[in-house]
Protein backbone atom coordinates (compact mmCIF):
# COMPACT_ATOMS: atom_id res chain seq x y z
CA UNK A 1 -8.02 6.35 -4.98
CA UNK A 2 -5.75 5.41 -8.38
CA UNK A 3 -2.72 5.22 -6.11
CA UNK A 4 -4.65 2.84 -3.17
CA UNK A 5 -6.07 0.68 -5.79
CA UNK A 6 -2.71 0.16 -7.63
CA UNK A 7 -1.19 -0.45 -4.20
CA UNK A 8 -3.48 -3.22 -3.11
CA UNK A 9 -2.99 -5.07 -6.63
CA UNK A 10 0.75 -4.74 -5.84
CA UNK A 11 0.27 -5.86 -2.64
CA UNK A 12 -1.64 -8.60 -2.58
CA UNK A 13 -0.13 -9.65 -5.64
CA UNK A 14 3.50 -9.58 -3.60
CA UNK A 15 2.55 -12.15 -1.25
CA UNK A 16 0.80 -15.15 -2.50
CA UNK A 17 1.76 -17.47 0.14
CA UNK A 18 0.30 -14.69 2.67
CA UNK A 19 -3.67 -14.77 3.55
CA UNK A 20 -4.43 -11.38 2.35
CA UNK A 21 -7.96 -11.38 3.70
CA UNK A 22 -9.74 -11.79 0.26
CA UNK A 23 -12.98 -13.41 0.42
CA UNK A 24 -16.19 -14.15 -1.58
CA UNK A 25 -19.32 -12.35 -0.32
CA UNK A 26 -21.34 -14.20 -1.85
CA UNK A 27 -25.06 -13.76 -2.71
CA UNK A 28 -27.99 -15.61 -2.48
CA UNK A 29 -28.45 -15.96 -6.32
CA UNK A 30 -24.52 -17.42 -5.89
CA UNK A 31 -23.18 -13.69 -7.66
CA UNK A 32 -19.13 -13.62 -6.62
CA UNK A 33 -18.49 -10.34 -4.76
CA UNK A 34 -14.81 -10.77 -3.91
CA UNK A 35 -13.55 -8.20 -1.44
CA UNK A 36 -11.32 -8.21 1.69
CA UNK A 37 -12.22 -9.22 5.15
CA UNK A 38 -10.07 -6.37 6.52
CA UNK A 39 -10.74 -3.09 7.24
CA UNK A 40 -9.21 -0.62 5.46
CA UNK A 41 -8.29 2.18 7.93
CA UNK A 42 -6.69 5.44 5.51
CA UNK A 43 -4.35 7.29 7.48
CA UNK A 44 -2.71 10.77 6.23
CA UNK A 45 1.19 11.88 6.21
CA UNK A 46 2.23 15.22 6.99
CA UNK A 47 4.76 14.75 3.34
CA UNK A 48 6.60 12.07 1.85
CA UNK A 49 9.43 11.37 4.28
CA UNK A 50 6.94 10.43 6.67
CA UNK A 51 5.93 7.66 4.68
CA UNK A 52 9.37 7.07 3.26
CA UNK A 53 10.02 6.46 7.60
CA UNK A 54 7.06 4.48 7.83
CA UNK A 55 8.46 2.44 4.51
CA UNK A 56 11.72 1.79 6.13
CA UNK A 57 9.74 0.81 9.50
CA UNK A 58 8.23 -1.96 7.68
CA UNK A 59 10.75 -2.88 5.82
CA UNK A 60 12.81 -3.66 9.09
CA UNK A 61 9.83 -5.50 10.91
CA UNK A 62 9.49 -7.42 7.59
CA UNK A 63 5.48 -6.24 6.92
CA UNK A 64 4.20 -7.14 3.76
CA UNK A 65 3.50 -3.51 2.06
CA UNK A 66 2.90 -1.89 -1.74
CA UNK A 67 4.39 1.70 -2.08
CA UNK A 68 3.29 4.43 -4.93
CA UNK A 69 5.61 7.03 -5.73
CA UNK A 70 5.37 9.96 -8.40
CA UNK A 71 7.90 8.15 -10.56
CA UNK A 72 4.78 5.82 -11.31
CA UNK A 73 2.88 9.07 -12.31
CA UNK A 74 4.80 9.88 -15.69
CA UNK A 75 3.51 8.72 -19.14
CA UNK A 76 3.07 5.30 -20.08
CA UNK A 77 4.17 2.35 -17.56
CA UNK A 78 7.20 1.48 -19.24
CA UNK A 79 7.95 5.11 -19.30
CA UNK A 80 7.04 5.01 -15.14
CA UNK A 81 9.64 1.84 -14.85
CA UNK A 82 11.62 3.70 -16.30
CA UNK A 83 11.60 6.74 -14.21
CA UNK A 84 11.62 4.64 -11.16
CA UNK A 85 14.87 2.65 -12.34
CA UNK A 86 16.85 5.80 -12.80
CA UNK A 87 15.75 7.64 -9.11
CA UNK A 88 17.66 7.11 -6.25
CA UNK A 89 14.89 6.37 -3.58
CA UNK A 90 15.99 9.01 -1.34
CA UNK A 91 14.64 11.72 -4.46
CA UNK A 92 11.53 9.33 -4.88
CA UNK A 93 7.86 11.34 -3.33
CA UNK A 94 5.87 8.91 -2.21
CA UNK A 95 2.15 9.52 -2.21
CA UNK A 96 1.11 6.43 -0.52
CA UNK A 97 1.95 2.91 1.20
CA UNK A 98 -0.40 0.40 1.79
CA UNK A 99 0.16 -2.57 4.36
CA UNK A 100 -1.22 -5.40 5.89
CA UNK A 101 -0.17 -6.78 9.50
CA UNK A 102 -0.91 -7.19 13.49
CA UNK A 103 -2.88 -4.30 14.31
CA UNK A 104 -0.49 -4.04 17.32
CA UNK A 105 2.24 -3.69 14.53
CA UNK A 106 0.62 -1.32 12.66
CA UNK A 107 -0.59 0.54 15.31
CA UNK A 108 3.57 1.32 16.45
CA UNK A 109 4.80 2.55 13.05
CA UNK A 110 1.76 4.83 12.55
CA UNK A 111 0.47 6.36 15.67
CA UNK A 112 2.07 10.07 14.45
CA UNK A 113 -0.78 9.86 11.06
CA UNK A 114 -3.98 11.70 11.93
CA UNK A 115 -6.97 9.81 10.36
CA UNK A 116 -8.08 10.25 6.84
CA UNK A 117 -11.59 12.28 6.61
């Protein structure tokens, strides 16, 4: 859940010219509940270089996405900069992606993830 929520910051954060789906649910007494419109469908990976595949996927159809990777684990987060700066990504783990896109997109890159339950 740590990694997902500092994925969707990232993420949404990335893009600002992008519509990212948030929206205001509000109440009746007018109480802000901002949230996304989108689903968020949690998918698992087998390991790491399944998502580091998926990463490169997106990456080549240009889709917006936020990665975590165990680099971002260590310490403080100047001491997780840090780490990431000096780790060639081909020795980073990656323990998550998050993405937003065409379902049709999506649906491509990760049809070999099983569902998340």
């Amino acid at each position: 859940m740590n990694a997902l929520a500092h994925m969707t910051v990232g993420l949404t954060n990335s893009y600002p010219d992008q519509d990212m789906g948030v929206i205001n649910y509000k109440d009746k007494d007018g109480g802000a509940h901002m949230a996304s419109k989108f689903p968020y469908i949690i998918l698992r990976a087998d390991n790491s270089n399944k998502i580091r595949t998926l990463r490169n996927g997106l990456i080549e159809k240009r889709i917006p996405f936020a990665s975590f990777t165990s680099a971002m684990t260590v310490g403080s987060w100047e001491e997780q900069v840090a780490a990431s700066e000096s780790t060639p990504e081909a020795e980073l783990e990656y323990y998550g992606i998050c993405m937003l896109g065409e379902r049709s997109d999506l649906d491509e890159l990760t049809k070999k993830f099983s569902l998340w339950i």
